[in-house]
PDB file of N, CA and C in Angstrom:
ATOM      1  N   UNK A   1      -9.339  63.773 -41.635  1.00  0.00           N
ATOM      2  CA  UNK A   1      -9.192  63.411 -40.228  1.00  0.00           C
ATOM      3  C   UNK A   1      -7.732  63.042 -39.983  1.00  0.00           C
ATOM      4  N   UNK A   2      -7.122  63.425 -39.089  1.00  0.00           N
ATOM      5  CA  UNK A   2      -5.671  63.039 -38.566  1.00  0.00           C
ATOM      6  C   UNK A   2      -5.607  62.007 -38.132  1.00  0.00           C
ATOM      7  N   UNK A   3      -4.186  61.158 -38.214  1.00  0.00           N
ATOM      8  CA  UNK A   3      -4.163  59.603 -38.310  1.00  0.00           C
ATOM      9  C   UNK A   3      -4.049  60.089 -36.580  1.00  0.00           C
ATOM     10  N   UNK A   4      -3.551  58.869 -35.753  1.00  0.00           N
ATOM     11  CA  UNK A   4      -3.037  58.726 -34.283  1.00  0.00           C
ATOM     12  C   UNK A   4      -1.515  59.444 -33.726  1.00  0.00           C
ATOM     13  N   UNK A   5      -1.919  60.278 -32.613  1.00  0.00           N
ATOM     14  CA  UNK A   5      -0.595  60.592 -32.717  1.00  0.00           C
ATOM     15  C   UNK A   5       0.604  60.048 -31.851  1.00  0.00           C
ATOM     16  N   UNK A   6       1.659  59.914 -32.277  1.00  0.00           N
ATOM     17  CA  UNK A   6       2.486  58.826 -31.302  1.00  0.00           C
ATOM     18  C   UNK A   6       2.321  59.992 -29.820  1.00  0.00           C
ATOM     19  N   UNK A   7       3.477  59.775 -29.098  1.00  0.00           N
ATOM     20  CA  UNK A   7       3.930  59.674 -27.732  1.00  0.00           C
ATOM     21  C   UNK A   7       5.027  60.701 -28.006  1.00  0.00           C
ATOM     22  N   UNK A   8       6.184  60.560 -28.771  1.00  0.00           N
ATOM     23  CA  UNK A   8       7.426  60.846 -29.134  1.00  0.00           C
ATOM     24  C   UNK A   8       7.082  62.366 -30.184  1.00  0.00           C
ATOM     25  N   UNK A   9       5.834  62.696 -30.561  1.00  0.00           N
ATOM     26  CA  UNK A   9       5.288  63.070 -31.269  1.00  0.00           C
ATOM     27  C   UNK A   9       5.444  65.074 -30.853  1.00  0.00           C
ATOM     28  N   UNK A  10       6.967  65.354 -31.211  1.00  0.00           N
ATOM     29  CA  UNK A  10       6.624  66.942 -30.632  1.00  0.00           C
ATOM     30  C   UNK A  10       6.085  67.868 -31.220  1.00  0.00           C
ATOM     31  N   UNK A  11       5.604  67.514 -32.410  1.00  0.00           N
ATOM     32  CA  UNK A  11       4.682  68.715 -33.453  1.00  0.00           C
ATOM     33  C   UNK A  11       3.481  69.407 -31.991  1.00  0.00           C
ATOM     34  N   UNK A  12       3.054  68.605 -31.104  1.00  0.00           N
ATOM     35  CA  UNK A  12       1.387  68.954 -30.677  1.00  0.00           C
ATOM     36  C   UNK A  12       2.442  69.217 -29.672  1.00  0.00           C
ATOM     37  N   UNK A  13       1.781  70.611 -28.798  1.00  0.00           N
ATOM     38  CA  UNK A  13       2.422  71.186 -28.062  1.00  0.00           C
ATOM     39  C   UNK A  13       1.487  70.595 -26.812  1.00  0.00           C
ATOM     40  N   UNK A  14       2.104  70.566 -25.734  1.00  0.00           N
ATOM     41  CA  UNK A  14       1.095  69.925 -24.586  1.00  0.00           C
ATOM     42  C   UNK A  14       0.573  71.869 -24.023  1.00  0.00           C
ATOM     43  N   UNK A  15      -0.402  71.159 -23.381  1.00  0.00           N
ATOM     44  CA  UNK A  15      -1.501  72.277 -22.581  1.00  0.00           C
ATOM     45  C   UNK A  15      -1.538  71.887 -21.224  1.00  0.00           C
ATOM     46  N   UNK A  16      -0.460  71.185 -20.455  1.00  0.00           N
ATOM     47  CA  UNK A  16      -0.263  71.098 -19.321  1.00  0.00           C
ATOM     48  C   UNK A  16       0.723  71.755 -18.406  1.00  0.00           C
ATOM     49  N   UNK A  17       1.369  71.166 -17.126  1.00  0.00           N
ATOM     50  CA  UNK A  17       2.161  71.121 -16.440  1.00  0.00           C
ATOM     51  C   UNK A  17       3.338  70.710 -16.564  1.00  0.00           C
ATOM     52  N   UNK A  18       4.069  70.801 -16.230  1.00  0.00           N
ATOM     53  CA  UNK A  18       5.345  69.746 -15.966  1.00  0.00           C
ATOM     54  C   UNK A  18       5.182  67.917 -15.725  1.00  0.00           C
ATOM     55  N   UNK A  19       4.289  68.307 -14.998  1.00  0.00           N
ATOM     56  CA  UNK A  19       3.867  66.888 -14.551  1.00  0.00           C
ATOM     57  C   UNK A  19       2.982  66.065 -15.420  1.00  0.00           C
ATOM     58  N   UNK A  20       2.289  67.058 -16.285  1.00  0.00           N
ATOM     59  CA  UNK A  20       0.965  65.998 -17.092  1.00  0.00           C
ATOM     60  C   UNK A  20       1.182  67.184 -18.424  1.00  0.00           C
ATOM     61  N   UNK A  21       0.916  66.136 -19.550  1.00  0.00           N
ATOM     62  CA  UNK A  21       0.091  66.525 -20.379  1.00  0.00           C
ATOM     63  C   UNK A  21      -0.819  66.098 -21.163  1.00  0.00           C
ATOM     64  N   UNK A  22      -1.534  67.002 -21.700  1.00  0.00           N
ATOM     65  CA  UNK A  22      -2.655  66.693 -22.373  1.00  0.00           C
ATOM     66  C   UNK A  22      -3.484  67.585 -23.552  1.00  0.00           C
ATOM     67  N   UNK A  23      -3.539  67.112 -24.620  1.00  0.00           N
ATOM     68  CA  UNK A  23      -3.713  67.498 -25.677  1.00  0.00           C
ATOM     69  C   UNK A  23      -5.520  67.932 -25.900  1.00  0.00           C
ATOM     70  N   UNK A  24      -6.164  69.039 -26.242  1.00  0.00           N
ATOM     71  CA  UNK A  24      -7.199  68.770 -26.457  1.00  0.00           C
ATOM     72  C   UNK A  24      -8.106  68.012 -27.091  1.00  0.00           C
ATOM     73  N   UNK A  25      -9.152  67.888 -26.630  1.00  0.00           N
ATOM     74  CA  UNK A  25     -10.131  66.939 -27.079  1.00  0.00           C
ATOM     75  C   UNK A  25     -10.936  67.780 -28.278  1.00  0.00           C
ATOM     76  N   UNK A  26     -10.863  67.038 -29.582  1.00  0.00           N
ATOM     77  CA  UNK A  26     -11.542  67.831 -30.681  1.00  0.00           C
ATOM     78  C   UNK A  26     -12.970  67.007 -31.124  1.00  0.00           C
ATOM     79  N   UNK A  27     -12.879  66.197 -30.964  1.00  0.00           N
ATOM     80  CA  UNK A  27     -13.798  65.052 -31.574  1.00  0.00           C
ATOM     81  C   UNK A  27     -14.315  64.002 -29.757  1.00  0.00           C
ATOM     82  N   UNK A  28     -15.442  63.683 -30.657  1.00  0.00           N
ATOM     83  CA  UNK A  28     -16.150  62.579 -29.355  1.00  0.00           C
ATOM     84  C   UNK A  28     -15.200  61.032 -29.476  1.00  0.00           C
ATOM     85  N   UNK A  29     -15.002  60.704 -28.043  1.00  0.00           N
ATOM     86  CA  UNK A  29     -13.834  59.711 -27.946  1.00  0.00           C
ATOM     87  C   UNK A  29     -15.377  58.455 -27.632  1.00  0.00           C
ATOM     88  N   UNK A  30     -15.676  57.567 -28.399  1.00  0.00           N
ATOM     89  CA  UNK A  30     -16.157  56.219 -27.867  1.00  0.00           C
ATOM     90  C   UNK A  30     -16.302  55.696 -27.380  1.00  0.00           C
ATOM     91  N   UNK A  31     -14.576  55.794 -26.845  1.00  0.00           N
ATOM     92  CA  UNK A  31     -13.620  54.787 -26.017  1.00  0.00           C
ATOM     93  C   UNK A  31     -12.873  55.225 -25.473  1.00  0.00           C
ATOM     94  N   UNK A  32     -12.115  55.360 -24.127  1.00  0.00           N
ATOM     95  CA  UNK A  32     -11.253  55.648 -23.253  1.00  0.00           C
ATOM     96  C   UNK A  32     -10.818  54.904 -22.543  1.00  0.00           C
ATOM     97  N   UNK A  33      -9.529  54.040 -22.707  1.00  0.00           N
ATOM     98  CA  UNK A  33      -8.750  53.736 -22.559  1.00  0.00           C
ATOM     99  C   UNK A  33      -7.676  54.257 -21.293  1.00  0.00           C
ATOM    100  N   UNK A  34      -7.630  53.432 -19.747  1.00  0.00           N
ATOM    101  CA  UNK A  34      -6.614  54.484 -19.162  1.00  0.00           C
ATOM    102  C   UNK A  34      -5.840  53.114 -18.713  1.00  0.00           C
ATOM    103  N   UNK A  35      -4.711  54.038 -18.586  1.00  0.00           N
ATOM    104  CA  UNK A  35      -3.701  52.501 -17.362  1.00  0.00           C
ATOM    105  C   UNK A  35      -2.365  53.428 -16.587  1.00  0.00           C
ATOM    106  N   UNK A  36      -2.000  52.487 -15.657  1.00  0.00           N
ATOM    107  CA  UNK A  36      -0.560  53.499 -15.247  1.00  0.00           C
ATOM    108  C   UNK A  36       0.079  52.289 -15.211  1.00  0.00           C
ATOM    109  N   UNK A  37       1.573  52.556 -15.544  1.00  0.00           N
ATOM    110  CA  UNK A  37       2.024  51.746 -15.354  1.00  0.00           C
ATOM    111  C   UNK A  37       3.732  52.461 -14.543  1.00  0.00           C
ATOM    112  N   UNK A  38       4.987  51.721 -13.924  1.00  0.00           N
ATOM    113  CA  UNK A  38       5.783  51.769 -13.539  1.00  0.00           C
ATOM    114  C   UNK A  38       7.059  51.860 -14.579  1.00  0.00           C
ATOM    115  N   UNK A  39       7.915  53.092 -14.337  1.00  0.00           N
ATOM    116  CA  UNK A  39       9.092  52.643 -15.088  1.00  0.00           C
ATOM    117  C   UNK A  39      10.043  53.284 -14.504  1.00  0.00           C
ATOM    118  N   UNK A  40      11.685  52.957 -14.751  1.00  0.00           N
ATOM    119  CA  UNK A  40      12.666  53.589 -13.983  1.00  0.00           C
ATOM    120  C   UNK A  40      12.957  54.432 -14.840  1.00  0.00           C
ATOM    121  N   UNK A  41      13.088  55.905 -14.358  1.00  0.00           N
ATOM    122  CA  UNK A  41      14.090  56.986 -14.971  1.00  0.00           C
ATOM    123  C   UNK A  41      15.522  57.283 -14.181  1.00  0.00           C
ATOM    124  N   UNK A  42      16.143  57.835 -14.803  1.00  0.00           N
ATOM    125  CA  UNK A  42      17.518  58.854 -13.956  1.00  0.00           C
ATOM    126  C   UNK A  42      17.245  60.714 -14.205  1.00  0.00           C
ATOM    127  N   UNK A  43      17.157  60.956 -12.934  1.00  0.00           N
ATOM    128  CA  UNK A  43      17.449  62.065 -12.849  1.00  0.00           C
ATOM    129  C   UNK A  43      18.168  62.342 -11.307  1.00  0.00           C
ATOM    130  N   UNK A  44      19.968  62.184 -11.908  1.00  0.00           N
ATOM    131  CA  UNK A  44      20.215  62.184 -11.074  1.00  0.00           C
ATOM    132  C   UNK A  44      20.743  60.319 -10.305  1.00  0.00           C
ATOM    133  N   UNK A  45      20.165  60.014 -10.058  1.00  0.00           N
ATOM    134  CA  UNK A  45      19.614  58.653  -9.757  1.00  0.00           C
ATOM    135  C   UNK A  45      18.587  57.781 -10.283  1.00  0.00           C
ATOM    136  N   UNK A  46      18.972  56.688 -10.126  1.00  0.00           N
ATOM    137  CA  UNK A  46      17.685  55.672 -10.254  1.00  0.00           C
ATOM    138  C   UNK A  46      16.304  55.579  -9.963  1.00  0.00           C
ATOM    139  N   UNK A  47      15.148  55.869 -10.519  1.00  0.00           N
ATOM    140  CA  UNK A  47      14.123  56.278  -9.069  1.00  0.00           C
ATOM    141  C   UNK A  47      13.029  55.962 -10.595  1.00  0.00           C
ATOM    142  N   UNK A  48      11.724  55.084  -9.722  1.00  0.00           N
ATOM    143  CA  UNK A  48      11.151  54.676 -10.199  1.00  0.00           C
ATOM    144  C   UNK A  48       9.655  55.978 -10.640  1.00  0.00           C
ATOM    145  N   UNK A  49       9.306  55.816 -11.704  1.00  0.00           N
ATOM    146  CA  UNK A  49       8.193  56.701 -12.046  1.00  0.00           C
ATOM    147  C   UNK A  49       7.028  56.500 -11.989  1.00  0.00           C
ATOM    148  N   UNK A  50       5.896  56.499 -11.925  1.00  0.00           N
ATOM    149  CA  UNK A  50       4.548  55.852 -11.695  1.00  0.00           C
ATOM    150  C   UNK A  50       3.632  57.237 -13.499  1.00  0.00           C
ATOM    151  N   UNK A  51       3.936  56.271 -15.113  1.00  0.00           N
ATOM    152  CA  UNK A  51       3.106  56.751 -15.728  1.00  0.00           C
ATOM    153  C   UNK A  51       1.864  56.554 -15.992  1.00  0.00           C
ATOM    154  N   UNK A  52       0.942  57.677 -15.688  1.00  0.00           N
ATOM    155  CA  UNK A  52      -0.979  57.332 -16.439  1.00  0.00           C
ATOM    156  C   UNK A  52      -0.915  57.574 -17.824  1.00  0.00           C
ATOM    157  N   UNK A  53      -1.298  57.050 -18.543  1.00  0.00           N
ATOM    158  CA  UNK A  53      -1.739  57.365 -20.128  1.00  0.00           C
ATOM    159  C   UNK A  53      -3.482  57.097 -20.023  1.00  0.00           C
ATOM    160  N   UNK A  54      -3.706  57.958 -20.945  1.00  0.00           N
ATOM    161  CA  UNK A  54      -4.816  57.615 -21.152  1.00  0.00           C
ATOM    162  C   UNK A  54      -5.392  57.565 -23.102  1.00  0.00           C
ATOM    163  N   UNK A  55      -5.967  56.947 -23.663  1.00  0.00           N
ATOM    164  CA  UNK A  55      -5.879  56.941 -24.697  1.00  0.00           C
ATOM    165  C   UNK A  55      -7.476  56.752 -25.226  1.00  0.00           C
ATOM    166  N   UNK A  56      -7.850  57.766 -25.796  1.00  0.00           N
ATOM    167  CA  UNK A  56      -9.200  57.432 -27.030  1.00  0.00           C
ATOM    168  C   UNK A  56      -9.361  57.021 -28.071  1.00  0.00           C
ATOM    169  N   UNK A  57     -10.328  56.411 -28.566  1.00  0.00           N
ATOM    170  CA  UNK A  57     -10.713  56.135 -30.005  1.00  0.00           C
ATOM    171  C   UNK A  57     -12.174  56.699 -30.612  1.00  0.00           C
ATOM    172  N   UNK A  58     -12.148  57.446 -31.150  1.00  0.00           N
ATOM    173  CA  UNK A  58     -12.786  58.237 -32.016  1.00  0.00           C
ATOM    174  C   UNK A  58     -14.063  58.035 -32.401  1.00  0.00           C
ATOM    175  N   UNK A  59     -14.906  58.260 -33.208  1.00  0.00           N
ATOM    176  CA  UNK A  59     -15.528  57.343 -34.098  1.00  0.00           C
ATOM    177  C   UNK A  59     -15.700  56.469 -35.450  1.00  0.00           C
ATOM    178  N   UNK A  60     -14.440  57.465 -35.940  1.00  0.00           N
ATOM    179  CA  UNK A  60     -14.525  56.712 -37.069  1.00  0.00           C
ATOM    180  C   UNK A  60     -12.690  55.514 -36.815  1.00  0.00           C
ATOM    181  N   UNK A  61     -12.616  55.439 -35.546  1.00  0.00           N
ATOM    182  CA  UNK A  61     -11.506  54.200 -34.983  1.00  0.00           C
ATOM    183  C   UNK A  61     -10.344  54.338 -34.652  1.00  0.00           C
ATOM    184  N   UNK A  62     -10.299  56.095 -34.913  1.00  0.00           N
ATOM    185  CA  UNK A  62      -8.768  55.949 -34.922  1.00  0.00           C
ATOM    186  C   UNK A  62      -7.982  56.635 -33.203  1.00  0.00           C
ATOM    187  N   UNK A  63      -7.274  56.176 -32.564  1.00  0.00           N
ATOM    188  CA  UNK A  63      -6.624  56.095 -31.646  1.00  0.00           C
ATOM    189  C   UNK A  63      -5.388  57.366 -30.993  1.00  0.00           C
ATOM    190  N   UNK A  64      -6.222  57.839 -30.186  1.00  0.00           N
ATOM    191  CA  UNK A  64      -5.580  59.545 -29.695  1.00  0.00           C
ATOM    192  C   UNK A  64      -4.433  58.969 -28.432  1.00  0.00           C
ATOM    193  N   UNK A  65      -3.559  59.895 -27.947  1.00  0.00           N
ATOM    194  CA  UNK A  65      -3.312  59.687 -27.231  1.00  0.00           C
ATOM    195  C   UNK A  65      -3.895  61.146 -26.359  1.00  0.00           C
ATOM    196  N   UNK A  66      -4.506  60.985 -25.373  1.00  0.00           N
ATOM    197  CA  UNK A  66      -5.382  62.199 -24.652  1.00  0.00           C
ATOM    198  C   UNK A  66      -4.681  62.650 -23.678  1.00  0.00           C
ATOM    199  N   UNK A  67      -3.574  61.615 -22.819  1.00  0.00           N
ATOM    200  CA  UNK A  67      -2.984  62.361 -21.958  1.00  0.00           C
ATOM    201  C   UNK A  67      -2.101  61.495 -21.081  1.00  0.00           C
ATOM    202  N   UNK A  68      -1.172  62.456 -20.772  1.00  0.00           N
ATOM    203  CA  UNK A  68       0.269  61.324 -20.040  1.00  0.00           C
ATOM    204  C   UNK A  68       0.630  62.413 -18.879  1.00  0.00           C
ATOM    205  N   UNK A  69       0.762  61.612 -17.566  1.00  0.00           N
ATOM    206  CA  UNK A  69       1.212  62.277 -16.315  1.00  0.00           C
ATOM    207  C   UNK A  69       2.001  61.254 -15.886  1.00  0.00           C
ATOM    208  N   UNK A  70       2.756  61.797 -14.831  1.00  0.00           N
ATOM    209  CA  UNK A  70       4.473  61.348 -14.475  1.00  0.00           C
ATOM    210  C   UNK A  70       4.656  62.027 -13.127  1.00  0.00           C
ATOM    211  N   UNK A  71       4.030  60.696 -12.596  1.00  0.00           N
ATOM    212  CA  UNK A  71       3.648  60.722 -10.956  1.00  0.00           C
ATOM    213  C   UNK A  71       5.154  60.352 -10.042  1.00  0.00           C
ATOM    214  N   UNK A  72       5.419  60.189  -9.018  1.00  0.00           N
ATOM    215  CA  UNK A  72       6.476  59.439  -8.084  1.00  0.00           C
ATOM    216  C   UNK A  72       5.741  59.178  -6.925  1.00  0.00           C
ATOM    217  N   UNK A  73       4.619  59.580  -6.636  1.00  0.00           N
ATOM    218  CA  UNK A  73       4.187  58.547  -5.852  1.00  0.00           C
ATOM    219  C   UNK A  73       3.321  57.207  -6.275  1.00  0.00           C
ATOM    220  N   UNK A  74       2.459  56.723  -4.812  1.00  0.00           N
ATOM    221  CA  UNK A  74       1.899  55.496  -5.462  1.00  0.00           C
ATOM    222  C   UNK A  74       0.720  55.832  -6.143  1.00  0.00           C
ATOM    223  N   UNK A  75       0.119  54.631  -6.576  1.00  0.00           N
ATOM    224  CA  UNK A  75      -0.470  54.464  -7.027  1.00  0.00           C
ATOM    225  C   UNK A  75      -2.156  54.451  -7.058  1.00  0.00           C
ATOM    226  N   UNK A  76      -3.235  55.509  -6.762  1.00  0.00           N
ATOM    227  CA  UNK A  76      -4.389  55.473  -5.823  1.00  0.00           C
ATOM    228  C   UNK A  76      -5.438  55.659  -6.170  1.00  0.00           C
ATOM    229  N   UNK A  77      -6.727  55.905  -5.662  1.00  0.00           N
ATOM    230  CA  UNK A  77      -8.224  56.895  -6.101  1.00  0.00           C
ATOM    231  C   UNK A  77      -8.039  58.162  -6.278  1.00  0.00           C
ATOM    232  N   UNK A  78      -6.980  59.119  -5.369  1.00  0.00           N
ATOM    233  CA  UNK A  78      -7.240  60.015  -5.432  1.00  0.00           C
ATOM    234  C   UNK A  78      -6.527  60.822  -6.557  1.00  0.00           C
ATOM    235  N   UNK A  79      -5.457  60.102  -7.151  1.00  0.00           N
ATOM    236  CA  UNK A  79      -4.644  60.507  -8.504  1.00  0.00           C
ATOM    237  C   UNK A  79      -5.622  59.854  -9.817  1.00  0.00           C
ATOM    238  N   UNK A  80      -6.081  58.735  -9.562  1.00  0.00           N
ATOM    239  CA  UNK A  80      -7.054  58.463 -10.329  1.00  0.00           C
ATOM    240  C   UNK A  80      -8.285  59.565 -10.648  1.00  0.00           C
ATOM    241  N   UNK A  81      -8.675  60.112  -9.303  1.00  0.00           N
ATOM    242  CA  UNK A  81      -9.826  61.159  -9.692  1.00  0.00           C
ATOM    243  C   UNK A  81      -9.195  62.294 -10.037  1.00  0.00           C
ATOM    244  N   UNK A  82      -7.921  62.707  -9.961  1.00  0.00           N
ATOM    245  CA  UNK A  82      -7.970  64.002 -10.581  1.00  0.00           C
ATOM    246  C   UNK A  82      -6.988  63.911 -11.746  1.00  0.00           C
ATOM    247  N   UNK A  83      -6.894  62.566 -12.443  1.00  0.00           N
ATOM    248  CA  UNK A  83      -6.262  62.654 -14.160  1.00  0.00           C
ATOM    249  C   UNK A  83      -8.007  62.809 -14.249  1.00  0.00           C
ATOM    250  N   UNK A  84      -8.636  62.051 -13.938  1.00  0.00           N
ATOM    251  CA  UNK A  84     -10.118  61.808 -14.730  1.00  0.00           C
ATOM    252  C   UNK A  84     -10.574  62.799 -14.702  1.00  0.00           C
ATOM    253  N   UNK A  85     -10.214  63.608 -13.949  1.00  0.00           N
ATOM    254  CA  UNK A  85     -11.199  65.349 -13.806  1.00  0.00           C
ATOM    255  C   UNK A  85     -10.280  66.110 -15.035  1.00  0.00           C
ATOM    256  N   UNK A  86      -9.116  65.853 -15.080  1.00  0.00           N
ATOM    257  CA  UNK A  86      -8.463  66.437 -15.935  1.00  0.00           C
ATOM    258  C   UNK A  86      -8.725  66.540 -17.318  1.00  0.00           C
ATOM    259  N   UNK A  87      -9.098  65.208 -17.478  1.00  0.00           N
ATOM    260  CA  UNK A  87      -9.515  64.811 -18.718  1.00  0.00           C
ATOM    261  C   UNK A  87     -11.353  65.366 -18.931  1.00  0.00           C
ATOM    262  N   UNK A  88     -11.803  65.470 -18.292  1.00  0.00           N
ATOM    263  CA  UNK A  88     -13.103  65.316 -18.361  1.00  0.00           C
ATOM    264  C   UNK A  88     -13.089  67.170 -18.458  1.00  0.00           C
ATOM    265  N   UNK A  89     -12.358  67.998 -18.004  1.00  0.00           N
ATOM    266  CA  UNK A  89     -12.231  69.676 -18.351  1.00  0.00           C
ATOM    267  C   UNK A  89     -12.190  70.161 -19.544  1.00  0.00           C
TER     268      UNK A  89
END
């Protein structure tokens, strides 16, 4: 079984967008784990980012990262329902 994979981690190629990615799901996740949180990037300028992560744990404990999107707007239901649809494909 493969340990957790970081973030920084470019061996796993993403299966997304520009905007999100997300790694497939191989194994049943337990646990799902989501949050967004705020951070400043530069591109260009100063300008604040709005990231979702979402993260699983396995069954036998060990800790995925399932998927990261890199929003600029706020924060809502309706970005909420479609990482969760994302994830749930």
């Amino acid at each position: 079984m493969a340990g957790p994979h970081l973030v920084g981690d470019r061996s796993r190629s993403p299966t997304r967008s520009q905007h999100g990615s997300r790694a497939p799901l191989g194994a049943v996740q337990s646990v799902v784990y989501i949050d967004a949180l705020w951070i400043k990037g530069r591109e260009g300028k100063i300008a604040k980012r709005l990231v979702y992560l979402a993260v699983g744990v396995d069954l036998d404990g060990c800790e995925h990262v399932l998927g990261l999107w890199i929003r600029t707007d706020s924060e809502g239901a309706r970005q909420w329902l479609t990482i969760l649809g994302e994830l749930k494909a």
